[in-house]
C-alpha atoms as a PDB file:
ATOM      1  CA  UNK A   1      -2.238 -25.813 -12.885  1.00  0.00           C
ATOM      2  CA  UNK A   2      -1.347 -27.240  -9.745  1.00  0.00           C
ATOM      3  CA  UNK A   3      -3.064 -30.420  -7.799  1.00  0.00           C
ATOM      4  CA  UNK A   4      -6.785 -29.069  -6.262  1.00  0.00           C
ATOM      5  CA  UNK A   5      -8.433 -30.982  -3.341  1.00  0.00           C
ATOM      6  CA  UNK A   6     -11.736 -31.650  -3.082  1.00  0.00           C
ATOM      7  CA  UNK A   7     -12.810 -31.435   0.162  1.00  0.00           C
ATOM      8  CA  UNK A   8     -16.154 -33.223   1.921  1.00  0.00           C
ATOM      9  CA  UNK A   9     -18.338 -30.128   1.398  1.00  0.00           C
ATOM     10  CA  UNK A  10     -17.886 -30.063  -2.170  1.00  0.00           C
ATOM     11  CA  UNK A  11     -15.315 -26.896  -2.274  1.00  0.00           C
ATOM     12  CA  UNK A  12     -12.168 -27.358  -4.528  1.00  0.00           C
ATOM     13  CA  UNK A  13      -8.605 -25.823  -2.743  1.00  0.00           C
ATOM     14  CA  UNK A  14      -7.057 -23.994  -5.692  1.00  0.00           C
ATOM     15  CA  UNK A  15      -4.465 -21.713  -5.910  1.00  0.00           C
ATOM     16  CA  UNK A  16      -6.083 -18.019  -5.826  1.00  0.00           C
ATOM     17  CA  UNK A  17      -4.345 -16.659  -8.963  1.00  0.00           C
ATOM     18  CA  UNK A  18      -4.309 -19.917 -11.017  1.00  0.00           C
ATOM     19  CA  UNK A  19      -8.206 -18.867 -11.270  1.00  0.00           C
ATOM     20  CA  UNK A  20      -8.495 -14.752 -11.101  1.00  0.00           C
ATOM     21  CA  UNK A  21      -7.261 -11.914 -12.483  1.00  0.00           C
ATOM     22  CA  UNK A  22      -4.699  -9.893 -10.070  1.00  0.00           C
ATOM     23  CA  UNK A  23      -4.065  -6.916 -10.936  1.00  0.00           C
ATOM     24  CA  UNK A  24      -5.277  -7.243 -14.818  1.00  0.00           C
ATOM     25  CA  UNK A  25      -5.351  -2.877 -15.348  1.00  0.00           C
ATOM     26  CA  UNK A  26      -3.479  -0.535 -13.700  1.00  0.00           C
ATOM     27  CA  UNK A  27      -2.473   3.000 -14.669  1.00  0.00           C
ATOM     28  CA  UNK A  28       0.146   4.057 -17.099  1.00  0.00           C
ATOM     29  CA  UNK A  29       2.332   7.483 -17.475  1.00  0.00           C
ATOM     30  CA  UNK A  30       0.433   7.872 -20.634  1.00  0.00           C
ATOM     31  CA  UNK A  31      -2.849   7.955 -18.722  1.00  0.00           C
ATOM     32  CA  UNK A  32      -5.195  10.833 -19.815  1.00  0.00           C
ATOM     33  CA  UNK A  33      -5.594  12.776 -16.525  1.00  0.00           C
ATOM     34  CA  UNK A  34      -3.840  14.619 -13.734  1.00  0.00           C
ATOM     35  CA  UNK A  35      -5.297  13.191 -10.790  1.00  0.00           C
ATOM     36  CA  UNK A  36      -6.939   9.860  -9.696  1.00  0.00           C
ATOM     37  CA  UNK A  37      -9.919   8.464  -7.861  1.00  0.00           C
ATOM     38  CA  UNK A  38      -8.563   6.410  -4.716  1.00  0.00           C
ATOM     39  CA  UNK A  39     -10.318   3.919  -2.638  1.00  0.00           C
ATOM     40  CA  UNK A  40      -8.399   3.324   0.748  1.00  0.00           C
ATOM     41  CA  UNK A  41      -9.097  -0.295   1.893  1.00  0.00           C
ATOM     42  CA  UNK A  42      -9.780   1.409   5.527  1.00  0.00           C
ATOM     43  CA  UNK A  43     -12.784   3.164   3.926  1.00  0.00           C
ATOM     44  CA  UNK A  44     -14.283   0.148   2.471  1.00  0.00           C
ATOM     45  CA  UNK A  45     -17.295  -1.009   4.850  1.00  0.00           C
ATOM     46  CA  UNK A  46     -20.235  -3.060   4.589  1.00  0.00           C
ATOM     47  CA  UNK A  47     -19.972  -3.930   0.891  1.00  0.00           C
ATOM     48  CA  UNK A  48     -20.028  -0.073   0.363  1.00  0.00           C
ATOM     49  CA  UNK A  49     -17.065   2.308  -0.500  1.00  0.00           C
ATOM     50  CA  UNK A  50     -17.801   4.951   2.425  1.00  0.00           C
ATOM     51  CA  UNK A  51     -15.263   7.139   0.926  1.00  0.00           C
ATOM     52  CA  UNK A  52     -13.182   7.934  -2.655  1.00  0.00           C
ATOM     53  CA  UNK A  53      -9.693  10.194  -1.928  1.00  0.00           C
ATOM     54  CA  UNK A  54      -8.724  12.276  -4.884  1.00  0.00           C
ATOM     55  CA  UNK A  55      -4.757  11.930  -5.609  1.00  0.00           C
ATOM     56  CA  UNK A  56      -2.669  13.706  -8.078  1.00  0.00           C
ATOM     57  CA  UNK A  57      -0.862  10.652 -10.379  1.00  0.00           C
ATOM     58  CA  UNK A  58       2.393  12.046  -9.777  1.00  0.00           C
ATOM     59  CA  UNK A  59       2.034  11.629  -6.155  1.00  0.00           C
ATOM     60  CA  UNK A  60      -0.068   8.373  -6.042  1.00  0.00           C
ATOM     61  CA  UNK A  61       1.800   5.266  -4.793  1.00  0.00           C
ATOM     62  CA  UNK A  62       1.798   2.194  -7.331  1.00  0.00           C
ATOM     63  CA  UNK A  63      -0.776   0.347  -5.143  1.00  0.00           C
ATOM     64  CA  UNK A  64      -3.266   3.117  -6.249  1.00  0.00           C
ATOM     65  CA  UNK A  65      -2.816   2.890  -9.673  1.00  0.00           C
ATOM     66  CA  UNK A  66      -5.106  -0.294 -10.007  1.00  0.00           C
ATOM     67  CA  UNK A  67      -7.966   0.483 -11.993  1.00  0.00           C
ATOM     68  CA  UNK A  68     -11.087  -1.114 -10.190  1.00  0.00           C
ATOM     69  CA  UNK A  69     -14.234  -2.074 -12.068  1.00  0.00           C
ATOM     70  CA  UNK A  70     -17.837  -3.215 -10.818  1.00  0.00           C
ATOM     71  CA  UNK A  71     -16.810  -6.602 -10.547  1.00  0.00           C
ATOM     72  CA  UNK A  72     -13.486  -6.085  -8.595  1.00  0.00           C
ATOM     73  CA  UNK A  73     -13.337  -7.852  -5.709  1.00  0.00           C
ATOM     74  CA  UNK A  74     -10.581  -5.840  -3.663  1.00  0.00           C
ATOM     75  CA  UNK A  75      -8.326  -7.865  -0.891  1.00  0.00           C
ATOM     76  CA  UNK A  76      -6.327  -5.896   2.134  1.00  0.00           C
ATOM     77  CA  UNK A  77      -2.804  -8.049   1.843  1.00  0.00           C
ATOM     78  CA  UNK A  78      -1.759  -5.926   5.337  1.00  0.00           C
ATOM     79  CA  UNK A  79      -3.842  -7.213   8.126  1.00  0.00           C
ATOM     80  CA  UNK A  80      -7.659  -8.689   7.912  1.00  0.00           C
ATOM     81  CA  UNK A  81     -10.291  -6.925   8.077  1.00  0.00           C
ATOM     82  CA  UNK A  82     -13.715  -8.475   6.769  1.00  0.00           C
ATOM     83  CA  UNK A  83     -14.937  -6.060   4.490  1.00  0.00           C
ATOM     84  CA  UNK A  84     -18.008  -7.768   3.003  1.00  0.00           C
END
């Protein structure tokens, strides 16, 4: 683990992955089904997922192949956005 700072407030700088999981699941060839629920970071709004894309596997790019779970948080690494 690297050096953390404490700062005045009381927060701690760490290093984001030294403390989550990133990327902990994703989807395998062996994976049950044909297609796949997809959440598109654009449709994320409010703290609520406005809209779920179906995509078959096959076609599915490896960014959707992260399985997401209640307690994902999910971060846009293109531009930023607050989606909270």
């Amino acid at each position: 683990m690297t050096d953390t700072k404490t700062h005045i407030n009381g927060w701690t700088e760490v290093i984001l992955k030294e403390i989550v999981k990133i990327n902990s699941s994703t989807i395998s060839k062996n994976y049950s089904f044909n297609e796949i629920e997809y959440i598109d970071i654009a449709s994320v709004e409010n703290r609520n997922i406005q809209q779920i894309k179906r995509l078959k596997l096959s076609e599915a790019p490896s960014r959707a192949k992260r399985i997401v779970t209640d307690e994902s948080t999910l971060i846009n690494k293109i531009s930023f956005k607050e989606y909270l």
